[in-house]
PDB file of N, CA and C in Angstrom:
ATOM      1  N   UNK A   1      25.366 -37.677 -16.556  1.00  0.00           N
ATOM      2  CA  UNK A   1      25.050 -36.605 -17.473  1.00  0.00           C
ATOM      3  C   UNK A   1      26.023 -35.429 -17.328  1.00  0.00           C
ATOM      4  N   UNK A   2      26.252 -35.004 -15.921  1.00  0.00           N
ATOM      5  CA  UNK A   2      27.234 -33.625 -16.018  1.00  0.00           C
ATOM      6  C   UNK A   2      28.506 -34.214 -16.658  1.00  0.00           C
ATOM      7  N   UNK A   3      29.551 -35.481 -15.983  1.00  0.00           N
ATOM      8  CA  UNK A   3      30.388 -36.426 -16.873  1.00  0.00           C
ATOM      9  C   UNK A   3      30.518 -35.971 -18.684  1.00  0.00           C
ATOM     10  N   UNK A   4      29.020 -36.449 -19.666  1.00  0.00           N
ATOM     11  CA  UNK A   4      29.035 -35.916 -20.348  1.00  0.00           C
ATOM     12  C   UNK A   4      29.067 -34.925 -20.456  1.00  0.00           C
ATOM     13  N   UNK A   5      28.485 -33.595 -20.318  1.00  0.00           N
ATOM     14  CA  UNK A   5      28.937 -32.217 -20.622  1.00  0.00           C
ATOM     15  C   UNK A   5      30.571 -31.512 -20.546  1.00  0.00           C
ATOM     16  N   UNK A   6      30.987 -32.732 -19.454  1.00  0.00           N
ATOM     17  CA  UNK A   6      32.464 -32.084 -19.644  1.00  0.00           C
ATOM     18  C   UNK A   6      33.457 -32.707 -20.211  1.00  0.00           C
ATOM     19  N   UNK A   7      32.976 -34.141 -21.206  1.00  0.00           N
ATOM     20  CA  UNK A   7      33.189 -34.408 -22.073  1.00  0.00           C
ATOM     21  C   UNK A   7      33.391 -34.389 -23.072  1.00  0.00           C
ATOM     22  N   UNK A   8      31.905 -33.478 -23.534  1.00  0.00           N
ATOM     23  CA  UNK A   8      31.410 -33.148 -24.843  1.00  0.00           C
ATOM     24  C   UNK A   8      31.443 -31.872 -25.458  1.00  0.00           C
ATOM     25  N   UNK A   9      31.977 -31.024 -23.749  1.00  0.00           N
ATOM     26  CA  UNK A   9      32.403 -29.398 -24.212  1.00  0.00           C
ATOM     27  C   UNK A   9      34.233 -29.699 -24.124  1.00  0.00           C
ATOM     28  N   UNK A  10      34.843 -30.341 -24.281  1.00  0.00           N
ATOM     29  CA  UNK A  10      35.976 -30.269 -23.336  1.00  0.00           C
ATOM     30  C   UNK A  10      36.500 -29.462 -22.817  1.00  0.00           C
ATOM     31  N   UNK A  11      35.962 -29.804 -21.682  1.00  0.00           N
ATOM     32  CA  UNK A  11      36.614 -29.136 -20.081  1.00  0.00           C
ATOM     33  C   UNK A  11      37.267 -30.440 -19.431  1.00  0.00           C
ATOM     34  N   UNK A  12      37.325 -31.468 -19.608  1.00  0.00           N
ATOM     35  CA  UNK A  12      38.070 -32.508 -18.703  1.00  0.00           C
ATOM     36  C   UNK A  12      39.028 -32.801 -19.610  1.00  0.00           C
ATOM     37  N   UNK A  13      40.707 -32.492 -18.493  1.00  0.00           N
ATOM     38  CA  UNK A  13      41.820 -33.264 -18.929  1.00  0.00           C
ATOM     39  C   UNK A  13      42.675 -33.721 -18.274  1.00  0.00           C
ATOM     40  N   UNK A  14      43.245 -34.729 -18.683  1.00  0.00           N
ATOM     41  CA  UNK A  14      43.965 -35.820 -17.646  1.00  0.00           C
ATOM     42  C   UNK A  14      45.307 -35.609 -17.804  1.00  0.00           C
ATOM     43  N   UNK A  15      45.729 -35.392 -16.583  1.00  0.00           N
ATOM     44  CA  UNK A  15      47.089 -34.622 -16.225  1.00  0.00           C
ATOM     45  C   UNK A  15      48.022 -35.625 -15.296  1.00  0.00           C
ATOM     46  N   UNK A  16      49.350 -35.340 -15.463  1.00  0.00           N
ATOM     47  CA  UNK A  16      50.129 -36.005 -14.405  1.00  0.00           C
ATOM     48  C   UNK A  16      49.913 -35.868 -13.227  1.00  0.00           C
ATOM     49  N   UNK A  17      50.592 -36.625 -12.439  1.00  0.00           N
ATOM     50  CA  UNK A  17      50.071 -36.618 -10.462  1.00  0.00           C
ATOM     51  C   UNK A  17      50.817 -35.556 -10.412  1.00  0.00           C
ATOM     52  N   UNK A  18      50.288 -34.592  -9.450  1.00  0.00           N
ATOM     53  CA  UNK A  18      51.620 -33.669  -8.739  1.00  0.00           C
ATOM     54  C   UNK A  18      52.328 -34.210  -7.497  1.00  0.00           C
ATOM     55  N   UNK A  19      53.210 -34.096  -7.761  1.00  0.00           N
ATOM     56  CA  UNK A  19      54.162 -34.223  -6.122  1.00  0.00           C
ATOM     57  C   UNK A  19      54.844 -32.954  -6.256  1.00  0.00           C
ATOM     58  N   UNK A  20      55.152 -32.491  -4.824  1.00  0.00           N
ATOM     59  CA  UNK A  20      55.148 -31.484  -4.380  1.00  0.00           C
ATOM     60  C   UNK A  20      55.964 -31.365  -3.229  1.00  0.00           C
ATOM     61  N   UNK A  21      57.437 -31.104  -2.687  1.00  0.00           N
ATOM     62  CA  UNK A  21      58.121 -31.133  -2.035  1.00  0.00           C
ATOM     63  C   UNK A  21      57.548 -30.369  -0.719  1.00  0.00           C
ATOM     64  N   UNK A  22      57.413 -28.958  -1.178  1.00  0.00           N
ATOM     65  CA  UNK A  22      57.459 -27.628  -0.032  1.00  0.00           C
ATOM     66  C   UNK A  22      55.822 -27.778  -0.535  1.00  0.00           C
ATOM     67  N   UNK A  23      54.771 -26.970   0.821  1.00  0.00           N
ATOM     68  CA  UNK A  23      53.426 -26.332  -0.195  1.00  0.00           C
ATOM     69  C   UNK A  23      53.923 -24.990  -0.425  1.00  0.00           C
ATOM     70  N   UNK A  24      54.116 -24.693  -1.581  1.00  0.00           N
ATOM     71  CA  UNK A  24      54.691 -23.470  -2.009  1.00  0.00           C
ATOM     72  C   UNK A  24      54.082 -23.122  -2.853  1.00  0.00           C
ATOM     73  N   UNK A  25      53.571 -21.742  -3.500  1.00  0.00           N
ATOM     74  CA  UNK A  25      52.178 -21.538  -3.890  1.00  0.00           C
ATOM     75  C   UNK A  25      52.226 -21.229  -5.453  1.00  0.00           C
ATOM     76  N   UNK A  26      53.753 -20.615  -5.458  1.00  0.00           N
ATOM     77  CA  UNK A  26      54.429 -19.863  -6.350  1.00  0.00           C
ATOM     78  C   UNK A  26      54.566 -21.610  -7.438  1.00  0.00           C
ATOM     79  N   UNK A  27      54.759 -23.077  -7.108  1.00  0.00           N
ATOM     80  CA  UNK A  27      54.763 -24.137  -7.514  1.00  0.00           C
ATOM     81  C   UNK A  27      53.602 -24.217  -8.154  1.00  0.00           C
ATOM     82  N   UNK A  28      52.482 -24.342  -7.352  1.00  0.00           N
ATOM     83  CA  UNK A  28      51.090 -24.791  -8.022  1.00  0.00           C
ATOM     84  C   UNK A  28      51.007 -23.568  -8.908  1.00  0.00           C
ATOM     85  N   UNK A  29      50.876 -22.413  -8.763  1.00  0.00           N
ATOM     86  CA  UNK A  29      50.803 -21.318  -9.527  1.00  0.00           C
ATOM     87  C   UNK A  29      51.287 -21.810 -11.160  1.00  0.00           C
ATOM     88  N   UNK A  30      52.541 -21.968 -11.023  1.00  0.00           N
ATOM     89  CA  UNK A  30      53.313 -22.273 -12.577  1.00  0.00           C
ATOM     90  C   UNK A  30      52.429 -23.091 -13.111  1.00  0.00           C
ATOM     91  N   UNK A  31      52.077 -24.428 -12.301  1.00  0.00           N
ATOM     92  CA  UNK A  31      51.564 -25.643 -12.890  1.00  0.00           C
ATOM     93  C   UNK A  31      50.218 -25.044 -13.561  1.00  0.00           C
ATOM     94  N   UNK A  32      49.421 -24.804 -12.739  1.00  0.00           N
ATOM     95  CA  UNK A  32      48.226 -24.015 -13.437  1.00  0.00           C
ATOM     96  C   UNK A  32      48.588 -23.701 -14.258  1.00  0.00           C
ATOM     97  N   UNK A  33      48.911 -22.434 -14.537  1.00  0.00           N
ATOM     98  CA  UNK A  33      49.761 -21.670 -15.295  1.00  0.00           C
ATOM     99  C   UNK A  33      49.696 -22.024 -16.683  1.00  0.00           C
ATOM    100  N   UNK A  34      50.868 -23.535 -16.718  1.00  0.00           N
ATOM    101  CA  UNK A  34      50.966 -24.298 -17.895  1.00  0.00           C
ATOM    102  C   UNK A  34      49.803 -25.478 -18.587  1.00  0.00           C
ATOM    103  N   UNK A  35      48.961 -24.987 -17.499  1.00  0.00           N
ATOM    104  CA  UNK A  35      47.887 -25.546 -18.198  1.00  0.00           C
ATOM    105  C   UNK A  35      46.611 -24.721 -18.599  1.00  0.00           C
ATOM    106  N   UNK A  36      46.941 -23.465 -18.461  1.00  0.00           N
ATOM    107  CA  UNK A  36      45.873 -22.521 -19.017  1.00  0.00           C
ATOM    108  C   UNK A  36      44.349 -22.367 -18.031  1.00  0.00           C
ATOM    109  N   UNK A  37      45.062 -23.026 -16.617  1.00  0.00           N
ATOM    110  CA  UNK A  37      43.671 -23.053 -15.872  1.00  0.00           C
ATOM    111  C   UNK A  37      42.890 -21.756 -15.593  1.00  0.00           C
ATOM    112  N   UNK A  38      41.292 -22.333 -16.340  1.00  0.00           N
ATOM    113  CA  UNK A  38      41.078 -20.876 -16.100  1.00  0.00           C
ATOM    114  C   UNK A  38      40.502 -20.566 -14.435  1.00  0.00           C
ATOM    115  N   UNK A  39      39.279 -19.596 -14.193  1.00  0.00           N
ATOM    116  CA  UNK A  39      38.483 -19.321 -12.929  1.00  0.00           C
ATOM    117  C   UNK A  39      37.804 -20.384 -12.809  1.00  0.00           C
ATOM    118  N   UNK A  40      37.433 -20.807 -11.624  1.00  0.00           N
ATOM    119  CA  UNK A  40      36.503 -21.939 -11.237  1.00  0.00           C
ATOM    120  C   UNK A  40      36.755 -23.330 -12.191  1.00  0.00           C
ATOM    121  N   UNK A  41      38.010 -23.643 -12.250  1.00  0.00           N
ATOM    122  CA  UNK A  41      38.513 -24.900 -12.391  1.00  0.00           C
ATOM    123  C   UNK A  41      38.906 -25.845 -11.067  1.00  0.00           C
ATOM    124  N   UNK A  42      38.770 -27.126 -11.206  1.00  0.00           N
ATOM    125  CA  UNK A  42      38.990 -28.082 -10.114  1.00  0.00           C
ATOM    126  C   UNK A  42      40.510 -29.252 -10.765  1.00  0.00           C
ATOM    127  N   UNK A  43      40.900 -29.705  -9.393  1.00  0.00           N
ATOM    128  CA  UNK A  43      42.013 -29.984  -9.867  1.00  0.00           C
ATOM    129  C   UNK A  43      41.625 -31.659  -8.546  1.00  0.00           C
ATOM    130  N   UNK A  44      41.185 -32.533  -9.581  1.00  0.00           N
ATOM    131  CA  UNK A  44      40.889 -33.980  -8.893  1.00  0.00           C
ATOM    132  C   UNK A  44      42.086 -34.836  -8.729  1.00  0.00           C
ATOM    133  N   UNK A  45      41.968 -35.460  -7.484  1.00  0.00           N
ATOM    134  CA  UNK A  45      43.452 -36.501  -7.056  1.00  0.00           C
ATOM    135  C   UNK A  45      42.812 -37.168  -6.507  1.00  0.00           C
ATOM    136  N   UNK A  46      43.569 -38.512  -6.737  1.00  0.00           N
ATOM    137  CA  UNK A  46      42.883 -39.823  -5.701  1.00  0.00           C
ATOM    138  C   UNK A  46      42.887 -39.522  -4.402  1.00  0.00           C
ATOM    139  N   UNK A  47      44.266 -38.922  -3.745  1.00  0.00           N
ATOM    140  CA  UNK A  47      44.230 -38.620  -2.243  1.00  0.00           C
ATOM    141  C   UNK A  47      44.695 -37.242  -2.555  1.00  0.00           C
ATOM    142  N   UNK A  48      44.450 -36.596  -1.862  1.00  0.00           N
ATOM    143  CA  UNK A  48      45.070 -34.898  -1.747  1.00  0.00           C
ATOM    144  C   UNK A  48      46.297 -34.680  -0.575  1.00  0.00           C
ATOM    145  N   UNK A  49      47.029 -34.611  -1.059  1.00  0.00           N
ATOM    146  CA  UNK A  49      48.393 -34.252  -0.343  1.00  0.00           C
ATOM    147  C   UNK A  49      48.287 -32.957   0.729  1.00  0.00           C
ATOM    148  N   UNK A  50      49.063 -33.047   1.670  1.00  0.00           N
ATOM    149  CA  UNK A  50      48.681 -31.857   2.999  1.00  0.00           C
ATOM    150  C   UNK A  50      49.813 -31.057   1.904  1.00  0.00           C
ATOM    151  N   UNK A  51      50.710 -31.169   1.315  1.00  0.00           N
ATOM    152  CA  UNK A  51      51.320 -30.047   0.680  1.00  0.00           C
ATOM    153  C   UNK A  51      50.914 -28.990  -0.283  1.00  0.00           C
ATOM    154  N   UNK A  52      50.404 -29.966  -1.211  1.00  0.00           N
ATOM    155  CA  UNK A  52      49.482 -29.442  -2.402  1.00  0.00           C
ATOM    156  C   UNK A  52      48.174 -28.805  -1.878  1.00  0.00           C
ATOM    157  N   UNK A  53      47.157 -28.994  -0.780  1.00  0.00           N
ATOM    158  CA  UNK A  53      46.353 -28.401  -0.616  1.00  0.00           C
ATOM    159  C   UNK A  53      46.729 -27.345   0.323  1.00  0.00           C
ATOM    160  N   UNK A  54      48.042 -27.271   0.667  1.00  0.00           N
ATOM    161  CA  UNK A  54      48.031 -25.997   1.436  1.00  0.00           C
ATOM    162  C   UNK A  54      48.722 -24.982   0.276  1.00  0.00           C
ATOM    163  N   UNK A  55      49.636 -25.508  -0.414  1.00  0.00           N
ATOM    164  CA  UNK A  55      50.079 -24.950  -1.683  1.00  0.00           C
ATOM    165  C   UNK A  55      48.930 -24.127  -2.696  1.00  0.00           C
ATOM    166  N   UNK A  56      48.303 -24.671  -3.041  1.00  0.00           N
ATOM    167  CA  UNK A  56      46.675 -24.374  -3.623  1.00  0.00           C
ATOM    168  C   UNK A  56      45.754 -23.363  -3.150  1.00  0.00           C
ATOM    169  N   UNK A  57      45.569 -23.416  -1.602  1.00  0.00           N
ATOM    170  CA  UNK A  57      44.720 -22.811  -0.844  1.00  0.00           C
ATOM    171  C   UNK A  57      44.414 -21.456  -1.012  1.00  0.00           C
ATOM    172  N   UNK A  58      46.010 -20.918  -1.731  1.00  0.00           N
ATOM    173  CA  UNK A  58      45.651 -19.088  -2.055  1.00  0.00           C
ATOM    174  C   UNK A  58      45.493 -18.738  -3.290  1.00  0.00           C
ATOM    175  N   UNK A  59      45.705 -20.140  -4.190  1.00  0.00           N
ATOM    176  CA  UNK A  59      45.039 -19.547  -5.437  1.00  0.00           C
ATOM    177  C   UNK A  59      43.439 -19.651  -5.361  1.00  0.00           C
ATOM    178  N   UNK A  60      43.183 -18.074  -5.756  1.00  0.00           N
ATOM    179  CA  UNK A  60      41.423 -17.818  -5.962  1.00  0.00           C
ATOM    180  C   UNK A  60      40.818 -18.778  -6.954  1.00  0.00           C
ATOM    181  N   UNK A  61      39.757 -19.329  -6.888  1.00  0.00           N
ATOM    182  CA  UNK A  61      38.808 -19.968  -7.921  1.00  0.00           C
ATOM    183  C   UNK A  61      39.491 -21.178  -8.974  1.00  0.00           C
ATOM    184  N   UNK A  62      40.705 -21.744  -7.948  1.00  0.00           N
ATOM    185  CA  UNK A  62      40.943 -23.213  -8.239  1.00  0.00           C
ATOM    186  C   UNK A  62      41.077 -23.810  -7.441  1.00  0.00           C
ATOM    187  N   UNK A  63      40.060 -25.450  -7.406  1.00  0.00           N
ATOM    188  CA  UNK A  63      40.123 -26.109  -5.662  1.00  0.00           C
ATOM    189  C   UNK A  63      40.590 -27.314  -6.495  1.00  0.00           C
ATOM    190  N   UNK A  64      41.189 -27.667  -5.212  1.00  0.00           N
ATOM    191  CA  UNK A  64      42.001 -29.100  -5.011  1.00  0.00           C
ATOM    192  C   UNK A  64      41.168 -30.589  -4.199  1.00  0.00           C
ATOM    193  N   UNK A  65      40.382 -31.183  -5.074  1.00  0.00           N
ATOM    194  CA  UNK A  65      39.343 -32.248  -3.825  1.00  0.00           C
ATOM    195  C   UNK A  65      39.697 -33.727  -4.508  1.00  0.00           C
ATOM    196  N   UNK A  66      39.606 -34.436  -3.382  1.00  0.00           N
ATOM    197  CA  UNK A  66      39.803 -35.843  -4.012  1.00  0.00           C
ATOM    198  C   UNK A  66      38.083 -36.431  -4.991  1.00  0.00           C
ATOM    199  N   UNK A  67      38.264 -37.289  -5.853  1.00  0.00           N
ATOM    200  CA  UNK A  67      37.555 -37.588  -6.811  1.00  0.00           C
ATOM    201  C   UNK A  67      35.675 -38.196  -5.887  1.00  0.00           C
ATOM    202  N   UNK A  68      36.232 -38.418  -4.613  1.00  0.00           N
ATOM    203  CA  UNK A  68      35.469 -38.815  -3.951  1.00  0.00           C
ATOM    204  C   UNK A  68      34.584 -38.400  -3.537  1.00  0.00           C
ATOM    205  N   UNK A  69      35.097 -36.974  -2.990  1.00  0.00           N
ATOM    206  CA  UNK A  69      34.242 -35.774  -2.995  1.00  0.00           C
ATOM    207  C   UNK A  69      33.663 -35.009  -3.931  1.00  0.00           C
ATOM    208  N   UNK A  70      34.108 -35.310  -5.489  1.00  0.00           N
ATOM    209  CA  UNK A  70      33.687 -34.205  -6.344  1.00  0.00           C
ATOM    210  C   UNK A  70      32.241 -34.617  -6.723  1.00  0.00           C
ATOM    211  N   UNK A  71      31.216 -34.079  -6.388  1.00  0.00           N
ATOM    212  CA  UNK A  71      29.970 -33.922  -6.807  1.00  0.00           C
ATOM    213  C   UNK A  71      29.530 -33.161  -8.293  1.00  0.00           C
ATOM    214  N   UNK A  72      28.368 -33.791  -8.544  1.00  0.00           N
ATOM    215  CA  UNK A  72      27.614 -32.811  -9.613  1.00  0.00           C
ATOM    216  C   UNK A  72      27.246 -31.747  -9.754  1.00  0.00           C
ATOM    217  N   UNK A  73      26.889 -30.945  -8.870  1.00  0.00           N
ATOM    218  CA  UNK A  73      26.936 -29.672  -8.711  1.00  0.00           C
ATOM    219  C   UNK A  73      28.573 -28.993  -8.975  1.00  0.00           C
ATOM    220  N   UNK A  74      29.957 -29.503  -8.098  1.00  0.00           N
ATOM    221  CA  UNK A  74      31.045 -29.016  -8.895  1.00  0.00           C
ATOM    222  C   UNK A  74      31.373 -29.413 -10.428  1.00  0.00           C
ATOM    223  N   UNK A  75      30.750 -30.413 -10.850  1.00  0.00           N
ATOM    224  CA  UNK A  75      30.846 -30.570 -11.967  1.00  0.00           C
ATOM    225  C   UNK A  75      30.483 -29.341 -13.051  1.00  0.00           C
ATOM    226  N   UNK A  76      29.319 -28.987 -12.654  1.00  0.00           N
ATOM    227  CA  UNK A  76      28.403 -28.239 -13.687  1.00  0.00           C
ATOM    228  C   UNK A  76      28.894 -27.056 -13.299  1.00  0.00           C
ATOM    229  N   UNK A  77      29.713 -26.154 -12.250  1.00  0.00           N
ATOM    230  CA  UNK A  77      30.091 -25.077 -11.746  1.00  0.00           C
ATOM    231  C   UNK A  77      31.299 -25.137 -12.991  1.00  0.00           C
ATOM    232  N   UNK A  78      31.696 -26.219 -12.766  1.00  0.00           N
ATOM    233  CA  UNK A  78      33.669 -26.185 -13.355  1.00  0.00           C
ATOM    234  C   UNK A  78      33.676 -25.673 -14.813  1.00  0.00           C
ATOM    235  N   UNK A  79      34.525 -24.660 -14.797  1.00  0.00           N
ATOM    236  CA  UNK A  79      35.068 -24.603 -16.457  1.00  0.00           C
ATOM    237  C   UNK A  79      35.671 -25.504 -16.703  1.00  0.00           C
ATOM    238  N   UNK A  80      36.865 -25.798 -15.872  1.00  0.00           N
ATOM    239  CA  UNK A  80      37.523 -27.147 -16.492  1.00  0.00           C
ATOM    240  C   UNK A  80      38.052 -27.874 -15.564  1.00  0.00           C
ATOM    241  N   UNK A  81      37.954 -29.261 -15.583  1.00  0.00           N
ATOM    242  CA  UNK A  81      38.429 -30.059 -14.652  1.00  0.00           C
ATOM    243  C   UNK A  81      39.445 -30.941 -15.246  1.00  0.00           C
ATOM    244  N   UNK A  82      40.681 -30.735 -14.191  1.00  0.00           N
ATOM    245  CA  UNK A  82      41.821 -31.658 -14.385  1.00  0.00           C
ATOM    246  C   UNK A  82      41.754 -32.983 -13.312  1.00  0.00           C
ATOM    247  N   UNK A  83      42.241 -33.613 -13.905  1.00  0.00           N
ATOM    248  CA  UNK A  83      42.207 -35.294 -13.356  1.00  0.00           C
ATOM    249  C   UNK A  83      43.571 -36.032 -13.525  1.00  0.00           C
ATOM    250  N   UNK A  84      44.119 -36.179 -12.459  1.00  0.00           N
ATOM    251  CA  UNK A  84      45.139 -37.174 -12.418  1.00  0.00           C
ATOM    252  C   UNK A  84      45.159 -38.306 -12.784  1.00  0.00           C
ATOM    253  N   UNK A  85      46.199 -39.087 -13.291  1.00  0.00           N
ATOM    254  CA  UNK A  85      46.281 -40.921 -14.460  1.00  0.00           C
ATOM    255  C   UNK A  85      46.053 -41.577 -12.873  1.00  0.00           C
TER     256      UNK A  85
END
């Protein structure tokens, strides 16, 4: 059911993988950025990279969790959730 709601409002979109050389913050920043992420958006990956989540870590009110972990409760929190192919 939450699935649907972020379906049916669209808030879920499916984005390229990031790779990520340095965790550099000013990187994830842009990427957001170009995707209009707003507050309390989630950003789902099959595995989460030690770069990207340290890269991530200082942007406020966007988290980085693998799909494994993302629960229903973050579901229904999220404005919008991005998802890697």
């Amino acid at each position: 059911m939450a699935i649907h709601s972020l379906l049916k409002d669209n808030r879920l979109q499916v984005v390229e993988d990031i790779k990520i050389a340095q965790p550099k913050t000013k990187i994830v920043s842009a990427i957001y950025a170009k995707w209009k992420a707003p507050t309390n958006s989630y950003l789902l990956v099959q595995k989460v990279d030690a770069n990207l989540l340290r890269a991530s870590r200082n942007i406020p009110h966007v988290k980085v969790t693998d799909v494994a972990s993302f629960n229903t409760y973050e579901c229904l929190l999220a404005r919008k959730v991005f998802i890697t192919k």
